[in-house]
ModelCIF file with pLDDT and N, C-alpha, C, O atoms, coordinates in Angstrom:
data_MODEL
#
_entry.id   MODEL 
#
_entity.id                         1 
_entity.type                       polymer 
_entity.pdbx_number_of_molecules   1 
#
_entity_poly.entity_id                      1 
_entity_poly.type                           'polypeptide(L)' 
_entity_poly.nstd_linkage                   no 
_entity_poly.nstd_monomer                   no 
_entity_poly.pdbx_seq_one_letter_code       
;(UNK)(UNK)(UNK)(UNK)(UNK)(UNK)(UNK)(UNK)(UNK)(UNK)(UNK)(UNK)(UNK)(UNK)(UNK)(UNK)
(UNK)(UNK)(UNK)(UNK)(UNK)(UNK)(UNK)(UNK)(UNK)(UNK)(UNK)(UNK)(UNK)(UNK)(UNK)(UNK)
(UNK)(UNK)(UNK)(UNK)(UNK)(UNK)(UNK)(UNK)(UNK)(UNK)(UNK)(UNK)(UNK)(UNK)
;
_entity_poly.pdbx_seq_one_letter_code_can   XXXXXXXXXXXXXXXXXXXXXXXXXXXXXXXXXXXXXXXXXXXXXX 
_entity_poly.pdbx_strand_id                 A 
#
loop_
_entity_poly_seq.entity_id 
_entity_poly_seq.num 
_entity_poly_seq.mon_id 
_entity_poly_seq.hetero 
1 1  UNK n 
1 2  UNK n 
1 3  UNK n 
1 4  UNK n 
1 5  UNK n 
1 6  UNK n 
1 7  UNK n 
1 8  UNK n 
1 9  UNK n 
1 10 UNK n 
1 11 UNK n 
1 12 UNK n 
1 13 UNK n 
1 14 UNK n 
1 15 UNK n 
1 16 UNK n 
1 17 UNK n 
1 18 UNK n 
1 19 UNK n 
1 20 UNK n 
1 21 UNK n 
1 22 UNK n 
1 23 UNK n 
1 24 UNK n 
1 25 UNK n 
1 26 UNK n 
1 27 UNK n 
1 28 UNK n 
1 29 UNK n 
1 30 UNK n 
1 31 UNK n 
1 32 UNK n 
1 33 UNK n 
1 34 UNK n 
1 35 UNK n 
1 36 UNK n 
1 37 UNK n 
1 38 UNK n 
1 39 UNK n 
1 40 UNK n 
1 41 UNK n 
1 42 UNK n 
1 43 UNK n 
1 44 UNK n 
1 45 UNK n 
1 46 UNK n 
#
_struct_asym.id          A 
_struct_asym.entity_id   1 
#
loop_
_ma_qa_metric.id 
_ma_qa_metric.mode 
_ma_qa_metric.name 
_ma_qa_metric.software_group_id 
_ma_qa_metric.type 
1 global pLDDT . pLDDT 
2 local  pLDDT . pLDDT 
#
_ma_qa_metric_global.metric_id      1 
_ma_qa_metric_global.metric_value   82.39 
_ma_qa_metric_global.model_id       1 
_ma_qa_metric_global.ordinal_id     1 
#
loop_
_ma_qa_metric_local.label_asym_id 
_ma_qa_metric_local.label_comp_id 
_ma_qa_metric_local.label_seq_id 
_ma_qa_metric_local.metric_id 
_ma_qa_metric_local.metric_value 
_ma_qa_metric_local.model_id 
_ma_qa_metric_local.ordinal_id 
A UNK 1  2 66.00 1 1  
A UNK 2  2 66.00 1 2  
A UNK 3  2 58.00 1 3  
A UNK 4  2 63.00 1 4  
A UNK 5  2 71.00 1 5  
A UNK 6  2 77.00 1 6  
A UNK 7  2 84.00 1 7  
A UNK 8  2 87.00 1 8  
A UNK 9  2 89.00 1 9  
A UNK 10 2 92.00 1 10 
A UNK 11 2 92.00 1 11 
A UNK 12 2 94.00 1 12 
A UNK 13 2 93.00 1 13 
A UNK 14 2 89.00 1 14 
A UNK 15 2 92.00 1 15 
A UNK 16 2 92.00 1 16 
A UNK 17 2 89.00 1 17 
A UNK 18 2 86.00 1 18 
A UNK 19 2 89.00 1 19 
A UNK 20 2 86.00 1 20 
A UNK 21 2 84.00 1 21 
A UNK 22 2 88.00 1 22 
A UNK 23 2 89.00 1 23 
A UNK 24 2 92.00 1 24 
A UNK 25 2 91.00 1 25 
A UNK 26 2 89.00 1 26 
A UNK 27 2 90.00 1 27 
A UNK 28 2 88.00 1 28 
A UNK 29 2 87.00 1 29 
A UNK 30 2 89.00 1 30 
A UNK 31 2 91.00 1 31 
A UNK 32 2 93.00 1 32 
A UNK 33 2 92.00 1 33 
A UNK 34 2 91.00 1 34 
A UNK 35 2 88.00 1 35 
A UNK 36 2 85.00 1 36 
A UNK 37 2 75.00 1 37 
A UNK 38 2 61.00 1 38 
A UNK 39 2 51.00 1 39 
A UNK 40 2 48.00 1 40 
A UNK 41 2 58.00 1 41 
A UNK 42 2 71.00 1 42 
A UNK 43 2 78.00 1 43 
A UNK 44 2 86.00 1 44 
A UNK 45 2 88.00 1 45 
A UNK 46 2 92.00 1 46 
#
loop_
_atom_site.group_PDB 
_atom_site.id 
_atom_site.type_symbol 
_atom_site.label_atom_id 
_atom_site.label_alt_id 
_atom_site.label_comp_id 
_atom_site.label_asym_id 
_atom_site.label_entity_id 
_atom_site.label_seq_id 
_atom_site.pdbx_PDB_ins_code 
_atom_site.Cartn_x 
_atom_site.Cartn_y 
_atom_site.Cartn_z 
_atom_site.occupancy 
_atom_site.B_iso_or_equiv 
_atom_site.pdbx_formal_charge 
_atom_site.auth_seq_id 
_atom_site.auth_comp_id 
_atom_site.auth_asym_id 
_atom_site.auth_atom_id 
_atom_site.pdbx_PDB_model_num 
ATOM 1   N N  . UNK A 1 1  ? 14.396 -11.525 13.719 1.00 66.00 ? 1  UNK A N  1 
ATOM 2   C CA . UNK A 1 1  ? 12.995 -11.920 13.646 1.00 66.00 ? 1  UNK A CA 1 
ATOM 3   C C  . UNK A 1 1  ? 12.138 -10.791 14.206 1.00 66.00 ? 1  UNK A C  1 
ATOM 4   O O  . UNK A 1 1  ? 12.528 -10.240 15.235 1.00 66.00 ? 1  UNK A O  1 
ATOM 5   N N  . UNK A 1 2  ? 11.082 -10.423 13.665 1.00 66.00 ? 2  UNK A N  1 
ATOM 6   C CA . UNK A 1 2  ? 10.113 -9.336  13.756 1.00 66.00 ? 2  UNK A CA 1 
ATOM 7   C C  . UNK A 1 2  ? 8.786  -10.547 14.753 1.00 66.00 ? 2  UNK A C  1 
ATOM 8   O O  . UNK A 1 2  ? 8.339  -11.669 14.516 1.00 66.00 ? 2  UNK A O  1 
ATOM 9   N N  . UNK A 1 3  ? 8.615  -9.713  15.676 1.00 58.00 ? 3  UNK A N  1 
ATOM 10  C CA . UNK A 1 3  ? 7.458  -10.248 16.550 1.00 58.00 ? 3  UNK A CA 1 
ATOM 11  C C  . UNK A 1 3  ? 6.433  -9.098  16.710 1.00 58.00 ? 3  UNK A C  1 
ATOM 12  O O  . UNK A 1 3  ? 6.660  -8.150  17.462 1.00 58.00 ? 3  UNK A O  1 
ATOM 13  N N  . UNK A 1 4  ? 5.048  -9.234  15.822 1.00 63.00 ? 4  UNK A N  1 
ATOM 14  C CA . UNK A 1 4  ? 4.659  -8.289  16.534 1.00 63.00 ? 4  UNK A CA 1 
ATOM 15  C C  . UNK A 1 4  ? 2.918  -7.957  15.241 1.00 63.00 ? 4  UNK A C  1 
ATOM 16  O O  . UNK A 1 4  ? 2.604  -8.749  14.352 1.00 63.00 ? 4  UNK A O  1 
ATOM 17  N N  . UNK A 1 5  ? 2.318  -6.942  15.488 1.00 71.00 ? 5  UNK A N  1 
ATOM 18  C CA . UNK A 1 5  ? 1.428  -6.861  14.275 1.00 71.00 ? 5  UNK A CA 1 
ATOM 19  C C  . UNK A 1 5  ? 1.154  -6.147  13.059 1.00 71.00 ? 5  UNK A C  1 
ATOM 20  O O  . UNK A 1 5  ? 0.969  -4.962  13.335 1.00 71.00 ? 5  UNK A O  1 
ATOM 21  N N  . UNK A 1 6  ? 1.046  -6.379  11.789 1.00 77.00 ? 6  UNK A N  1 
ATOM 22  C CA . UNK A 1 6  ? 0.919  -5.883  10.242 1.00 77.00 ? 6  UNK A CA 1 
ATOM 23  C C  . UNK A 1 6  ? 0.314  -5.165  10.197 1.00 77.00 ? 6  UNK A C  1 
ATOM 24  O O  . UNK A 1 6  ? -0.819 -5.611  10.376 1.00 77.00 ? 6  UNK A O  1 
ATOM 25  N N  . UNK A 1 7  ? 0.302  -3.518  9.956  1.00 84.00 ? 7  UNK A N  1 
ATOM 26  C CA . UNK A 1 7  ? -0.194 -2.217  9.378  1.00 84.00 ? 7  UNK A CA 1 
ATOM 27  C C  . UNK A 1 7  ? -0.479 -2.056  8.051  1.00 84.00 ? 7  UNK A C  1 
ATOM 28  O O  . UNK A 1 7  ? 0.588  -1.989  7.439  1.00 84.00 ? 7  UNK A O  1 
ATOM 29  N N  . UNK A 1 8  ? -1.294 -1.975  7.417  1.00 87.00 ? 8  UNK A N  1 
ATOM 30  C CA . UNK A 1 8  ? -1.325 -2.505  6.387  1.00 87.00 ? 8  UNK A CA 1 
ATOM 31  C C  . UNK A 1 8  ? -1.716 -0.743  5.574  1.00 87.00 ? 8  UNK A C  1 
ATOM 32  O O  . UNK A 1 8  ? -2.768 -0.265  5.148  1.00 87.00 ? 8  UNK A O  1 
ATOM 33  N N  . UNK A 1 9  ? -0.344 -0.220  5.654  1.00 89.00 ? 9  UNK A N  1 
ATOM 34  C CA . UNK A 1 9  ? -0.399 1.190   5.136  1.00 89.00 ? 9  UNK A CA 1 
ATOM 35  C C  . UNK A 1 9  ? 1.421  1.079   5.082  1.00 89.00 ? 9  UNK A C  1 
ATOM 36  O O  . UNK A 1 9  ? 2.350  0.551   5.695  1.00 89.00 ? 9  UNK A O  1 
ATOM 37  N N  . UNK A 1 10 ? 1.152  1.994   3.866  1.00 92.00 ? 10 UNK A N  1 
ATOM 38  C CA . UNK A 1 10 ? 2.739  2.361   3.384  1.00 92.00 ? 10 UNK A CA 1 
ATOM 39  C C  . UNK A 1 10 ? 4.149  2.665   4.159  1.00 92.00 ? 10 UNK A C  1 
ATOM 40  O O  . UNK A 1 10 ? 4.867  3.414   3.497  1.00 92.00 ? 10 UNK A O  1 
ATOM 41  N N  . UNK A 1 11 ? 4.565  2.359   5.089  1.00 92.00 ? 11 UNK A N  1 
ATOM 42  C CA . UNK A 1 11 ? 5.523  2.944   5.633  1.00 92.00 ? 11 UNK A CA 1 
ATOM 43  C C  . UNK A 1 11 ? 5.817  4.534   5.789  1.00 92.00 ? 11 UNK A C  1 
ATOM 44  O O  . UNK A 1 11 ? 5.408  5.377   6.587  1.00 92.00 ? 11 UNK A O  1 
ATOM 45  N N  . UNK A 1 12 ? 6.668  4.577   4.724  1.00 94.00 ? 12 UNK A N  1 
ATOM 46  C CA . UNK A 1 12 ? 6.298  6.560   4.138  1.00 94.00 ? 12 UNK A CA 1 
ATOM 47  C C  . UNK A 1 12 ? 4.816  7.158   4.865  1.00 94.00 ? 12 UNK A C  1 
ATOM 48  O O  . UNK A 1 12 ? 4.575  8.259   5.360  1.00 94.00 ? 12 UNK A O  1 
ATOM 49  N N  . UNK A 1 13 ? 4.128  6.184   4.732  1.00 93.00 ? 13 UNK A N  1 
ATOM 50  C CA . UNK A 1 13 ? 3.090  7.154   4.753  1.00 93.00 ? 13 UNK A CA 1 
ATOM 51  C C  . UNK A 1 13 ? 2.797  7.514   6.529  1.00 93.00 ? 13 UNK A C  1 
ATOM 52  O O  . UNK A 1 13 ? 2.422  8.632   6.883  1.00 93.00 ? 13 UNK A O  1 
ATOM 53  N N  . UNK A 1 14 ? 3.036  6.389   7.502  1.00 89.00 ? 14 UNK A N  1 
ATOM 54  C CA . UNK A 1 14 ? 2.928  6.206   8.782  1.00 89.00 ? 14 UNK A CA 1 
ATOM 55  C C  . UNK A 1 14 ? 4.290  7.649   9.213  1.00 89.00 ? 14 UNK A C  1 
ATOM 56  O O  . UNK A 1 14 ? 4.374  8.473   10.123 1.00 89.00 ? 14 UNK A O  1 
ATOM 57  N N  . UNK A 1 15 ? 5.026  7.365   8.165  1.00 92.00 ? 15 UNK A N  1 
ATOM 58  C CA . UNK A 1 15 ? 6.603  7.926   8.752  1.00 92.00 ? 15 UNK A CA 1 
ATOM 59  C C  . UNK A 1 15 ? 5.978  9.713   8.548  1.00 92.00 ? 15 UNK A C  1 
ATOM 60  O O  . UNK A 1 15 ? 6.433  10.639  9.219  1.00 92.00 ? 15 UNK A O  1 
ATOM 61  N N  . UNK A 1 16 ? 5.248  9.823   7.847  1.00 92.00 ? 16 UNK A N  1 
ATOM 62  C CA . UNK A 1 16 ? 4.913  11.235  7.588  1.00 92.00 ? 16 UNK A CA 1 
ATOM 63  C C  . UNK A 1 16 ? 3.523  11.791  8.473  1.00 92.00 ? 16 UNK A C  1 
ATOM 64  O O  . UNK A 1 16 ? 3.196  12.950  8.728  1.00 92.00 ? 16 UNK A O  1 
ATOM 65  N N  . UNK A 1 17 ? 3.039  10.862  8.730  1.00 89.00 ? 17 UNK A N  1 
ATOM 66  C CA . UNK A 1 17 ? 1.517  11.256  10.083 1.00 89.00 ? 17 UNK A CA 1 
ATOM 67  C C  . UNK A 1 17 ? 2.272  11.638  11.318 1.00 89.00 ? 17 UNK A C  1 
ATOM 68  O O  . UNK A 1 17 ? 2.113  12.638  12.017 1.00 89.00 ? 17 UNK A O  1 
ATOM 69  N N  . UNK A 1 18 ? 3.439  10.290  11.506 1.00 86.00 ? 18 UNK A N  1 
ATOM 70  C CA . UNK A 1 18 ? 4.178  10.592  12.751 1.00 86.00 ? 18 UNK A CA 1 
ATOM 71  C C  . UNK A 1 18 ? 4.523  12.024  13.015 1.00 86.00 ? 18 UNK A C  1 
ATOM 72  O O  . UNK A 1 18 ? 4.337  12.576  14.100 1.00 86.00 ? 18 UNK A O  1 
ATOM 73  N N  . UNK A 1 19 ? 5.048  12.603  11.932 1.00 89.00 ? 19 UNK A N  1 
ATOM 74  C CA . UNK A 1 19 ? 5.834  13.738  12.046 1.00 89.00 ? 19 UNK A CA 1 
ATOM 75  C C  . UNK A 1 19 ? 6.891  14.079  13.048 1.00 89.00 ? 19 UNK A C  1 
ATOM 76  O O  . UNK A 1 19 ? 7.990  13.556  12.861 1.00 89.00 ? 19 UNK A O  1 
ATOM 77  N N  . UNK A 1 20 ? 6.756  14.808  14.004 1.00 86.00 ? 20 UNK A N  1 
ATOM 78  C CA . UNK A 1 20 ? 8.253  15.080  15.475 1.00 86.00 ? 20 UNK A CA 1 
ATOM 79  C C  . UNK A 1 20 ? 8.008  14.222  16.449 1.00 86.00 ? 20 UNK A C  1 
ATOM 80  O O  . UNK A 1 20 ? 8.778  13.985  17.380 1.00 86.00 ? 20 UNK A O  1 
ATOM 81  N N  . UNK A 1 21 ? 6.589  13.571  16.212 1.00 84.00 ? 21 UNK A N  1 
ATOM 82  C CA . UNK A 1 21 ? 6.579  12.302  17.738 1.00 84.00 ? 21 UNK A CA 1 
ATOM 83  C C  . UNK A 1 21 ? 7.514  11.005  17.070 1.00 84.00 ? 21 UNK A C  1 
ATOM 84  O O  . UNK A 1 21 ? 7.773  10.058  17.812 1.00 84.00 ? 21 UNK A O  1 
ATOM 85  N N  . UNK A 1 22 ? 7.996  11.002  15.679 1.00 88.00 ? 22 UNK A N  1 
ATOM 86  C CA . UNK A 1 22 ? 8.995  9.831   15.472 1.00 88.00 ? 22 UNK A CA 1 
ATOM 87  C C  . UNK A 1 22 ? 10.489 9.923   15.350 1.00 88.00 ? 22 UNK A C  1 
ATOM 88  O O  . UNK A 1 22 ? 10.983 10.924  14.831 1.00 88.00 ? 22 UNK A O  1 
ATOM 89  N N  . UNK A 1 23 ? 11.201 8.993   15.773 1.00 89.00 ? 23 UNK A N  1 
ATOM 90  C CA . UNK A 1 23 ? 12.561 8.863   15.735 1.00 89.00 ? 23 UNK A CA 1 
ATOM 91  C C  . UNK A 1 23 ? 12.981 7.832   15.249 1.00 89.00 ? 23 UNK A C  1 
ATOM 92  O O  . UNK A 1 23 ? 13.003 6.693   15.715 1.00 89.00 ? 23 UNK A O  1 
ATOM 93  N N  . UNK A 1 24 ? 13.492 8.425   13.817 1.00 92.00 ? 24 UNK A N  1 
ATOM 94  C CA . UNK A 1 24 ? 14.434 7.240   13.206 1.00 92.00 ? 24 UNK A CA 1 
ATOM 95  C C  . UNK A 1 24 ? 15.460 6.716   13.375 1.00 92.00 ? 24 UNK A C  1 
ATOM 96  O O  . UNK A 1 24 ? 16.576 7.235   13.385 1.00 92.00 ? 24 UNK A O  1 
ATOM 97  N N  . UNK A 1 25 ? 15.011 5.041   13.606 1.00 91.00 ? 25 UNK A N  1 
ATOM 98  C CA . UNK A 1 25 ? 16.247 4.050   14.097 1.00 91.00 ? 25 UNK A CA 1 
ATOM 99  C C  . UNK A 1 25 ? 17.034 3.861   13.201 1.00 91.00 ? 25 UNK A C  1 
ATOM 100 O O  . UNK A 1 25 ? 16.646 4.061   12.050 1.00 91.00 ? 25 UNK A O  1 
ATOM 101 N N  . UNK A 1 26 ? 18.342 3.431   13.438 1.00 89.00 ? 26 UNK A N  1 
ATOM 102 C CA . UNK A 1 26 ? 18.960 3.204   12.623 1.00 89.00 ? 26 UNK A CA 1 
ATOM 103 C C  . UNK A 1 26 ? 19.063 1.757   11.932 1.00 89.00 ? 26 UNK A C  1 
ATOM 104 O O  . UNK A 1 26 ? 19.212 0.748   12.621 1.00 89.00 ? 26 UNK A O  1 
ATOM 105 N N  . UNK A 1 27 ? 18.967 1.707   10.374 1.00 90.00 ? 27 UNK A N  1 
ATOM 106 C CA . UNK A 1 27 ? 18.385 0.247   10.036 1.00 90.00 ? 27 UNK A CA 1 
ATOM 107 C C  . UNK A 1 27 ? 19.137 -1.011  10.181 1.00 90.00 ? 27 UNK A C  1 
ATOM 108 O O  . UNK A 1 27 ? 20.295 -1.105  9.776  1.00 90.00 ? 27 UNK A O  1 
ATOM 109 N N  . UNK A 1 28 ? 18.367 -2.198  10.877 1.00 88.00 ? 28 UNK A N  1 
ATOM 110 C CA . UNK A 1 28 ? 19.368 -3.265  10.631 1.00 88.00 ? 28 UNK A CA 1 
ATOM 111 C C  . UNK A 1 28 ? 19.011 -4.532  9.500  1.00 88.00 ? 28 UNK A C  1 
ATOM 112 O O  . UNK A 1 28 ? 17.847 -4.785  9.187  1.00 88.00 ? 28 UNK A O  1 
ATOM 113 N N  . UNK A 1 29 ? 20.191 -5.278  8.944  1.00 87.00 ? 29 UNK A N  1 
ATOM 114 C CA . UNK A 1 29 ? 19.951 -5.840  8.188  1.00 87.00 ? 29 UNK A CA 1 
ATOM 115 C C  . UNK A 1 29 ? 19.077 -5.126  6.578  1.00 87.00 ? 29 UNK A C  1 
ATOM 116 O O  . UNK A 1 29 ? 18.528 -5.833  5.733  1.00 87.00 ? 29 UNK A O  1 
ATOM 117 N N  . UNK A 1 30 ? 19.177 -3.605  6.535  1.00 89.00 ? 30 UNK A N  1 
ATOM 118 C CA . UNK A 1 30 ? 18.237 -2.862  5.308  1.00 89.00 ? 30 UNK A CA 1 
ATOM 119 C C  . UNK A 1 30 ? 16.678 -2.759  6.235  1.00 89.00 ? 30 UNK A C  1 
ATOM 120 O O  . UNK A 1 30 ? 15.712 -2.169  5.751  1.00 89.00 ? 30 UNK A O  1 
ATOM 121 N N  . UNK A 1 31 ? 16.644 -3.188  7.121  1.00 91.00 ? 31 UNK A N  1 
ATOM 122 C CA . UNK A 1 31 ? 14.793 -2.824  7.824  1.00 91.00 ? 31 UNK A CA 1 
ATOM 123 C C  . UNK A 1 31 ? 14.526 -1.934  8.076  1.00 91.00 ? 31 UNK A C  1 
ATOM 124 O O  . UNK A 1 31 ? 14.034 -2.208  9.171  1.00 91.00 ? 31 UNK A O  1 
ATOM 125 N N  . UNK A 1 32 ? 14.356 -0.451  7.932  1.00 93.00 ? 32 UNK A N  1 
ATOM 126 C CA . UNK A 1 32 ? 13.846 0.756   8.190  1.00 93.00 ? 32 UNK A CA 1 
ATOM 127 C C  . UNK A 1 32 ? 12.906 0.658   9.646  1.00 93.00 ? 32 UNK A C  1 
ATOM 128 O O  . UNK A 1 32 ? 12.272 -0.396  9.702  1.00 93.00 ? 32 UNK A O  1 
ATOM 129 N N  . UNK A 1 33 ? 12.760 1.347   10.533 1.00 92.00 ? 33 UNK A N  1 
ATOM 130 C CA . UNK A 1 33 ? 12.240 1.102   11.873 1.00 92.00 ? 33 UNK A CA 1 
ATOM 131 C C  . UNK A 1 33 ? 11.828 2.463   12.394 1.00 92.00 ? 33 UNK A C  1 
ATOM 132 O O  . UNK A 1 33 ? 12.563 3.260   11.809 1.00 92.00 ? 33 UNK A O  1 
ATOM 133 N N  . UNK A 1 34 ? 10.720 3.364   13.501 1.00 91.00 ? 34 UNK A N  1 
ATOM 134 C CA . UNK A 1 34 ? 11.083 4.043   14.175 1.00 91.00 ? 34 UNK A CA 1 
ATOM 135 C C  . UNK A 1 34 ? 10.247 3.983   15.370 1.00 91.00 ? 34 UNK A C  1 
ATOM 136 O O  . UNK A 1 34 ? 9.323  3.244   15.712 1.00 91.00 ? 34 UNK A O  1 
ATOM 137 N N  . UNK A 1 35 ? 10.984 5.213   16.029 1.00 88.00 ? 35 UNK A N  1 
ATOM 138 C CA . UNK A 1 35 ? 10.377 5.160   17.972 1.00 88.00 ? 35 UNK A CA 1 
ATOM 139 C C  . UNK A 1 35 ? 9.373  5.959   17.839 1.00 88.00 ? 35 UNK A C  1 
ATOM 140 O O  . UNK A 1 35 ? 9.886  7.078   17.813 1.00 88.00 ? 35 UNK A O  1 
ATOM 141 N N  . UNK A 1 36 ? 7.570  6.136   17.680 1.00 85.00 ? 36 UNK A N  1 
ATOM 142 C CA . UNK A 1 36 ? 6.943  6.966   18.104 1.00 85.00 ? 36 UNK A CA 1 
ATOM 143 C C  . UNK A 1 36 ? 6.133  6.722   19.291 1.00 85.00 ? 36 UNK A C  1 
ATOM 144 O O  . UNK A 1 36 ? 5.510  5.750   19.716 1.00 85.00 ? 36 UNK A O  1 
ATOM 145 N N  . UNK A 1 37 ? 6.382  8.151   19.769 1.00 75.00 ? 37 UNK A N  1 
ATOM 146 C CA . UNK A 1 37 ? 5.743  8.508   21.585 1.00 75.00 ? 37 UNK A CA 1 
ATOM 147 C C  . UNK A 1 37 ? 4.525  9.103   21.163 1.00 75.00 ? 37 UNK A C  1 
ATOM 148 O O  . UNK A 1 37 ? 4.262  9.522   20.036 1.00 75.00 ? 37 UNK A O  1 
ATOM 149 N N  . UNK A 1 38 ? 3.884  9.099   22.069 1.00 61.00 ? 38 UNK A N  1 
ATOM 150 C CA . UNK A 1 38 ? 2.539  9.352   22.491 1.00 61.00 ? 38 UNK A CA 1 
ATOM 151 C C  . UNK A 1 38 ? 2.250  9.923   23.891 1.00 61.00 ? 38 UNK A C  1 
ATOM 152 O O  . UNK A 1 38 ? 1.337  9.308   24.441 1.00 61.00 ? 38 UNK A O  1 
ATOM 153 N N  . UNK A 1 39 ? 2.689  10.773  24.510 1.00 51.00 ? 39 UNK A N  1 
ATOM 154 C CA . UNK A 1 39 ? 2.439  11.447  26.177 1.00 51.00 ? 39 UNK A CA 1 
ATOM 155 C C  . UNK A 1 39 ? 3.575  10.179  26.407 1.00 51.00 ? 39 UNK A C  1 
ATOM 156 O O  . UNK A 1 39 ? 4.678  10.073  25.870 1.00 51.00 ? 39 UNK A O  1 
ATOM 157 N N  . UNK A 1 40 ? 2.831  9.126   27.532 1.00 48.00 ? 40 UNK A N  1 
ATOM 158 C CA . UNK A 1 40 ? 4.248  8.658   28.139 1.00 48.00 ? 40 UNK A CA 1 
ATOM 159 C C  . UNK A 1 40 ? 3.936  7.002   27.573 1.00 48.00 ? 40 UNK A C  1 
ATOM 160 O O  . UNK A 1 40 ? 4.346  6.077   28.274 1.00 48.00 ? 40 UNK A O  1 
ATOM 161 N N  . UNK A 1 41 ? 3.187  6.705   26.265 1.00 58.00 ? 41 UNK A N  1 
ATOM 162 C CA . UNK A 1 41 ? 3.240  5.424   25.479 1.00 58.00 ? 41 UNK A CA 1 
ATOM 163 C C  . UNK A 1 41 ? 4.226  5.799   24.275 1.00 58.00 ? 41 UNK A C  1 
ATOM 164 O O  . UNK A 1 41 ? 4.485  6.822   23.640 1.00 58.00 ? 41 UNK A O  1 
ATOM 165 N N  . UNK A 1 42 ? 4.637  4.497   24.274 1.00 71.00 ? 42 UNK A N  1 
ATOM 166 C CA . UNK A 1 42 ? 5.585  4.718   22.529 1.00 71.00 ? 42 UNK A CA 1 
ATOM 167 C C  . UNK A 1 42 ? 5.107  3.120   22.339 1.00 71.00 ? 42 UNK A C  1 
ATOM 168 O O  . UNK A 1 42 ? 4.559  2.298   23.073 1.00 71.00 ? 42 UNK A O  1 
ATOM 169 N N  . UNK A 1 43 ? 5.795  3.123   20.446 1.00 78.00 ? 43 UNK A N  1 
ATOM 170 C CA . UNK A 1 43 ? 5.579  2.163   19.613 1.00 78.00 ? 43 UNK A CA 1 
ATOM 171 C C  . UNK A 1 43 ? 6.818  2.015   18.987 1.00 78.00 ? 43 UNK A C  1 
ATOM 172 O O  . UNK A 1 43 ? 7.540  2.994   18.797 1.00 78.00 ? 43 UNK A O  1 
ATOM 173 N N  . UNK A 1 44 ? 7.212  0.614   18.565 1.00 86.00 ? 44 UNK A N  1 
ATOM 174 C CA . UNK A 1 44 ? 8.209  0.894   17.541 1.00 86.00 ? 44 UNK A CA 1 
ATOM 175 C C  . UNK A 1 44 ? 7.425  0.348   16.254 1.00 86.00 ? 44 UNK A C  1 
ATOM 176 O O  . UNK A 1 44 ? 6.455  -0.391  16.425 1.00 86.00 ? 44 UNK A O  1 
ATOM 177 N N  . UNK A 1 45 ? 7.803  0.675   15.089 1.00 88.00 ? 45 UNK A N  1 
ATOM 178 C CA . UNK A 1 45 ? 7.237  0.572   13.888 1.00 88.00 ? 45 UNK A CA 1 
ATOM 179 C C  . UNK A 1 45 ? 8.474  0.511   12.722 1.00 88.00 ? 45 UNK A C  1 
ATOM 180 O O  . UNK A 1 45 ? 9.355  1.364   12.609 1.00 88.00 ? 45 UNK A O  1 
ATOM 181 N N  . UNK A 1 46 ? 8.329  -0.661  11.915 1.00 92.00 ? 46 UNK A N  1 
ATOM 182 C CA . UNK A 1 46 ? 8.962  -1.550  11.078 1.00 92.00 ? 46 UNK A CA 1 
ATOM 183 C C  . UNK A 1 46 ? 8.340  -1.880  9.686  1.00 92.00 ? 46 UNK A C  1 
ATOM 184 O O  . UNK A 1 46 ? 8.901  -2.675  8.931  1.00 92.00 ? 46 UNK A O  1 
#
């Protein structure tokens, strides 16, 4: 179960702004996911 709030932009497209501040998780169940930092905030994104 996903808890949390809707971005309402392409995946790809978030995954490519991120650029080296993201780290791709490895997927569960097929869900594509990653870790981006910010100084000393991060996000995960799904």
């Amino acid at each position: 179960m996903l808890s949390g709030t809707l971005i309402p932009v392409p995946y790809d497209t978030l995954r490519s702004l991120a650029g080296s501040r993201a780290h791709d998780l490895a997927p569960v169940d097929g869900i594509r996911g990653m870790f981006v930092r910010a100084d000393n905030r991060f996000q995960v994104v799904y």
